[in-house]
Structures are given as C-alpha cells and as structure tokens.
N, C-alpha and C. Protein backbone atom coordinates (compact mmCIF):
# COMPACT_ATOMS: atom_id res chain seq x y z
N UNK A 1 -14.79 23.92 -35.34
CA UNK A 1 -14.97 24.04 -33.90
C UNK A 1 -13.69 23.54 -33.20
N UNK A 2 -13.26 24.63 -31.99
CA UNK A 2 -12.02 23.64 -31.34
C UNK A 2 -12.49 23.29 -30.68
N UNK A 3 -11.49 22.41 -30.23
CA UNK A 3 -11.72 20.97 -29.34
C UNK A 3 -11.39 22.05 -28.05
N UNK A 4 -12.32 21.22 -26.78
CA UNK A 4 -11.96 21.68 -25.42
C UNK A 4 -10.66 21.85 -24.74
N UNK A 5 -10.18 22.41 -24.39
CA UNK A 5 -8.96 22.14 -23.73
C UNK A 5 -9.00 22.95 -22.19
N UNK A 6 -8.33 21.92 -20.80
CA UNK A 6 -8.64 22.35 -19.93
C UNK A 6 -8.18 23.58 -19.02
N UNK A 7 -8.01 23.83 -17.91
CA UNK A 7 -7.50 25.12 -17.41
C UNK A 7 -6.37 24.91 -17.41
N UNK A 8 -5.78 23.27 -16.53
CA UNK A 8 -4.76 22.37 -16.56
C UNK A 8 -3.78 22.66 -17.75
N UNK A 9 -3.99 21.91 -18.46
CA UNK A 9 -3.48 22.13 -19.61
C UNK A 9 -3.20 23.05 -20.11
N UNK A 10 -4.29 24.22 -20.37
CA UNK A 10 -3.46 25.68 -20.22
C UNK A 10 -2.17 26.31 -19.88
N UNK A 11 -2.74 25.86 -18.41
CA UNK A 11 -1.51 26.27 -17.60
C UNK A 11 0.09 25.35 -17.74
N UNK A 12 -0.36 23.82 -18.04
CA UNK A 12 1.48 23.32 -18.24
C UNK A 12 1.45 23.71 -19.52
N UNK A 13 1.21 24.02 -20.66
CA UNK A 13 1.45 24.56 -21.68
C UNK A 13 2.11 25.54 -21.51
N UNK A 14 1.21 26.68 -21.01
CA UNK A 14 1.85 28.24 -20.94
C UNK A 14 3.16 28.04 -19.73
N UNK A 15 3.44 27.29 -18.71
CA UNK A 15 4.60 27.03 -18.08
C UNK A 15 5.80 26.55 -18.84
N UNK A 16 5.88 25.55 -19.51
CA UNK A 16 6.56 25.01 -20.48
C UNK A 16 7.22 26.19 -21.24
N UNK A 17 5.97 26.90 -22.03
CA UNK A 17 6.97 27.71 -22.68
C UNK A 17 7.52 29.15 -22.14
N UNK A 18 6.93 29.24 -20.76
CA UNK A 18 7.88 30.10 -20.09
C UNK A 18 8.83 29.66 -19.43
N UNK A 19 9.06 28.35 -19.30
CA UNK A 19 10.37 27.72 -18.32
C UNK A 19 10.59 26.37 -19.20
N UNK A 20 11.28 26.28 -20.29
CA UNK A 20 11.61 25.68 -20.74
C UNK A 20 12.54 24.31 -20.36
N UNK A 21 13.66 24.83 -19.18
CA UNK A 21 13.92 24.06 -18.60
C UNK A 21 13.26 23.03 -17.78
N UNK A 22 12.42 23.69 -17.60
CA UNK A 22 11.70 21.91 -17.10
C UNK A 22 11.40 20.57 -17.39
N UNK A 23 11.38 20.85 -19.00
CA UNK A 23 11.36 19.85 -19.57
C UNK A 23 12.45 18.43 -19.27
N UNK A 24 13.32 19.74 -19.80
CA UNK A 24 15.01 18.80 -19.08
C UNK A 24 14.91 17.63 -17.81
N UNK A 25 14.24 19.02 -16.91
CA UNK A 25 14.11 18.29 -15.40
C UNK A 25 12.98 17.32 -15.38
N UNK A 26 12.59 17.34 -16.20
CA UNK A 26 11.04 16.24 -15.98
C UNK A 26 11.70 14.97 -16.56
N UNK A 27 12.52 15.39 -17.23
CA UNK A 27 13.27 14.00 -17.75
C UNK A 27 14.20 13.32 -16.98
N UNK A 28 14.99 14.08 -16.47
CA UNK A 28 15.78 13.47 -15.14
C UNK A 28 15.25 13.09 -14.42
N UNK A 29 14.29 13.82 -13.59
CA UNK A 29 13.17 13.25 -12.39
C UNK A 29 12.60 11.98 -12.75
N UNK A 30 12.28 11.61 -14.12
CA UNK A 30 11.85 10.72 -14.34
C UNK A 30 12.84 9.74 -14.57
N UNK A 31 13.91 9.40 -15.01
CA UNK A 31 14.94 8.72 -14.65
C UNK A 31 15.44 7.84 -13.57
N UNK A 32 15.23 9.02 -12.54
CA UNK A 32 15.61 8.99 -11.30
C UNK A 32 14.29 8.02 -10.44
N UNK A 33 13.18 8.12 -10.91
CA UNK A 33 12.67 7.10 -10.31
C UNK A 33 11.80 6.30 -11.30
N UNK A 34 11.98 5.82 -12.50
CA UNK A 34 11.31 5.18 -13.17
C UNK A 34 11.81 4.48 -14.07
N UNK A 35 12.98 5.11 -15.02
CA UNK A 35 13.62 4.42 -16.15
C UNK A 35 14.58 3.64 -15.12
N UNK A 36 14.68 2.65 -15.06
CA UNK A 36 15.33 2.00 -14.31
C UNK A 36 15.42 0.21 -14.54
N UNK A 37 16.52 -0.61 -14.43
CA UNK A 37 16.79 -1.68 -14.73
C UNK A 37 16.31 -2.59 -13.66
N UNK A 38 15.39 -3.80 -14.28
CA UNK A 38 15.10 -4.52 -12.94
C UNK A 38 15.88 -5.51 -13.03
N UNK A 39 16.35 -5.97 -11.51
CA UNK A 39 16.87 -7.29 -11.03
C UNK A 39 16.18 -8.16 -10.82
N UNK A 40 15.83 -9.58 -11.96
CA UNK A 40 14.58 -9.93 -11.98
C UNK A 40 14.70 -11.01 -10.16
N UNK A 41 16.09 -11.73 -10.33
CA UNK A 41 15.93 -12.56 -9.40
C UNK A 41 15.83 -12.00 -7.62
N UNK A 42 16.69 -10.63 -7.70
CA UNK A 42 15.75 -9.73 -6.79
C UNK A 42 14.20 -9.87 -6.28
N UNK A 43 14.02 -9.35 -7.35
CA UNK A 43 12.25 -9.34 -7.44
C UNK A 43 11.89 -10.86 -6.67
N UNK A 44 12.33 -12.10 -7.46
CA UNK A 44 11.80 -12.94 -7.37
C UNK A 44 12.31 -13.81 -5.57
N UNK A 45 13.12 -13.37 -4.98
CA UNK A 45 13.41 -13.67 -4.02
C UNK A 45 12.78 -12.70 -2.65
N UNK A 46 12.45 -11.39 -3.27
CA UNK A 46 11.48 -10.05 -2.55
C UNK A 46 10.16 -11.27 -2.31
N UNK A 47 9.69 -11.62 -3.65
CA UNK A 47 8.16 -12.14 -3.57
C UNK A 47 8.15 -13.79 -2.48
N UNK A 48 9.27 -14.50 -2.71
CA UNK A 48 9.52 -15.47 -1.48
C UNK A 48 9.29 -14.90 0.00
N UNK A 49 10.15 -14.61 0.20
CA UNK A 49 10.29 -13.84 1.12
C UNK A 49 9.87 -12.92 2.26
N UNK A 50 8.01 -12.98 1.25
CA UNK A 50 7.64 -11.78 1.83
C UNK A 50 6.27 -12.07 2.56
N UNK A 51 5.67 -11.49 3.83
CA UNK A 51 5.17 -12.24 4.99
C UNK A 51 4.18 -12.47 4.05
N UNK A 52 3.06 -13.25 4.49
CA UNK A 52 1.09 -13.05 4.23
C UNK A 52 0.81 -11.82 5.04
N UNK A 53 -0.03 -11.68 4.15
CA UNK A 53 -1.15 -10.30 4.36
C UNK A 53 -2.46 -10.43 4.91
N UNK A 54 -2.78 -10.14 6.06
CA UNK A 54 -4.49 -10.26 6.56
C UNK A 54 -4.84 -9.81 5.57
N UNK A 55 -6.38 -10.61 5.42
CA UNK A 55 -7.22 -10.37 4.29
C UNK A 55 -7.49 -9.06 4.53
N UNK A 56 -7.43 -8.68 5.47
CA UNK A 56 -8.53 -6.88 6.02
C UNK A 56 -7.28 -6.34 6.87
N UNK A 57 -6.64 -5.75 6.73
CA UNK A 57 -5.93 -4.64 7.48
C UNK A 57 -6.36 -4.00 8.06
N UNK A 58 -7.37 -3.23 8.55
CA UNK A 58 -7.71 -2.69 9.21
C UNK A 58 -8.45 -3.11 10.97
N UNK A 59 -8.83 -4.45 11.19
CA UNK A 59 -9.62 -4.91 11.95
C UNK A 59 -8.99 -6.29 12.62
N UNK A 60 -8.65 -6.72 13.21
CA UNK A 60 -8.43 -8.09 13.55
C UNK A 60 -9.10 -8.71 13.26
N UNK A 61 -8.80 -10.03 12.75
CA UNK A 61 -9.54 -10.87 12.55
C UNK A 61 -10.13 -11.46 13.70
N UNK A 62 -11.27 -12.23 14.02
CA UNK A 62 -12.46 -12.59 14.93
C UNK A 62 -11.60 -13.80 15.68
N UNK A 63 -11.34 -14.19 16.82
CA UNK A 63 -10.45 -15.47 17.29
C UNK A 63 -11.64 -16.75 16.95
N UNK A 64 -11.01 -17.73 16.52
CA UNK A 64 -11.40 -18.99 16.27
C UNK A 64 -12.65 -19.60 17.14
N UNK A 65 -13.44 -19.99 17.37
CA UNK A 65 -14.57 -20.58 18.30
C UNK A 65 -13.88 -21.86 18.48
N UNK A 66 -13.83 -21.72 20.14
CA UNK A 66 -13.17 -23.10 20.98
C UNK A 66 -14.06 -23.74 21.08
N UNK A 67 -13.78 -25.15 21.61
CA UNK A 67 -14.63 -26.13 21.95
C UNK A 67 -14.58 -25.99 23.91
N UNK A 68 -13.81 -25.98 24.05
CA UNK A 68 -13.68 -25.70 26.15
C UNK A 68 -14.27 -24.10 26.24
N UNK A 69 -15.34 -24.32 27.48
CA UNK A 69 -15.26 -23.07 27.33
C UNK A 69 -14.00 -22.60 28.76
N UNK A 70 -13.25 -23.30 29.07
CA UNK A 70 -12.32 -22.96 29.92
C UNK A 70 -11.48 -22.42 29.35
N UNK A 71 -11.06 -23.10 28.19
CA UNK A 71 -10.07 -22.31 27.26
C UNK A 71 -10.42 -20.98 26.66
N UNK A 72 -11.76 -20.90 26.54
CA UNK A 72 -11.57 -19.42 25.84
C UNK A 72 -11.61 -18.09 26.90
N UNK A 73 -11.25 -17.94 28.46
CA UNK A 73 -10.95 -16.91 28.89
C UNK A 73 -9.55 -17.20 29.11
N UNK A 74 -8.54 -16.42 28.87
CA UNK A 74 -7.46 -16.22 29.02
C UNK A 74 -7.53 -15.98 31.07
N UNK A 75 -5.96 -16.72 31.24
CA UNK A 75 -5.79 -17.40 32.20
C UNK A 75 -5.58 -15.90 33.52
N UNK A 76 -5.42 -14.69 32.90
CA UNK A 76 -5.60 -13.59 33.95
C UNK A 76 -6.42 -12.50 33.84
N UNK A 77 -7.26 -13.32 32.82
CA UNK A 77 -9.00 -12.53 32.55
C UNK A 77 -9.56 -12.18 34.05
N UNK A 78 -10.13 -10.91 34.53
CA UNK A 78 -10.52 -10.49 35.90
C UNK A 78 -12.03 -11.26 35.94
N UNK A 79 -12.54 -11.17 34.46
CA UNK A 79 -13.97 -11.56 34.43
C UNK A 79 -14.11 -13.24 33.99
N UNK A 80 -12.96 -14.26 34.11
CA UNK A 80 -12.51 -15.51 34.28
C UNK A 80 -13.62 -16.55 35.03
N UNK A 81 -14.68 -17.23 35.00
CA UNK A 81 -15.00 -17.94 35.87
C UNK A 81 -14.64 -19.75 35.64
N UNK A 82 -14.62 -20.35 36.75
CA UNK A 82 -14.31 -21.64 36.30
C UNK A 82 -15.94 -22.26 35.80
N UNK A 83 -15.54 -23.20 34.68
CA UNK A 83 -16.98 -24.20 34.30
C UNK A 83 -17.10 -24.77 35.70
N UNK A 84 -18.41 -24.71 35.89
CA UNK A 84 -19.33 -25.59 36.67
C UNK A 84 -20.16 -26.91 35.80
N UNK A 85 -19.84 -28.20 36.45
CA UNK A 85 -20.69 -29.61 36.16
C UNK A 85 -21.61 -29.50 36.73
C-alpha cells in the first residue's frame, strides 16, 4: 500500500523537477535570512535595553483606585464636581 501523499507535495515535487533552479534559489533565500552569524553581546545588550511590555496589548490597563475622590477627576474634566463635607 502507498503511503498518502498530499496535493502540496505533489505539486513542489512536480515544480522542482520542472524548475530545477529553484532549488539553488531556495538556498540563497535562505541564507539571506537565516544562515546567519549571531552577535551574542548584541543580542544581549538588545534584551537590556528593551522597554516592558503591557501584559495585554490590546486594552489599557484599568487606572489605579485613588483614595481622594478629588483626585480622581482630572482637573479639566467638564463632568468635575468639587467633594462636598
């Protein structure tokens, strides 16, 4: 019994051996961004260097719960009232 093989596969197979050159180029391309020498202390001065991350990117985080409630409307809030004693 043969084994499955997919449409995928088919197809870079049967490409391959009609364009042989690609191979070549898949090797360069890959060169070009992968075989490549790292600069470790690079790296290690990138990872210093580099800001904090909100836990959640997407959303702001919630502002802190004050103790005044004078302090928590900002000072040219339209909807601003002063505490009453």
């Amino acid at each position: 019994m043969a084994m499955y093989e997919s449409d995928v596969t088919k197809f870079v197979r049967d490409l391959l051996e009609k364009q042989p050159e690609l191979k070549e180029l898949q090797r360069k391309n890959r060169a070009t961004w992968w075989d490549k020498q790292l600069d470790f202390d690079q790296l290690k001065r990138n990872e210093v260097s580099a800001a904090p991350k909100a836990p959640y990117a997407y959303f702001p985080l919630p502002e802190p719960a004050q103790s005044d409630a004078a302090s928590a409307a900002p000072a040219g809030d339209v909807g601003a009232t002063a505490p009453t004693k």
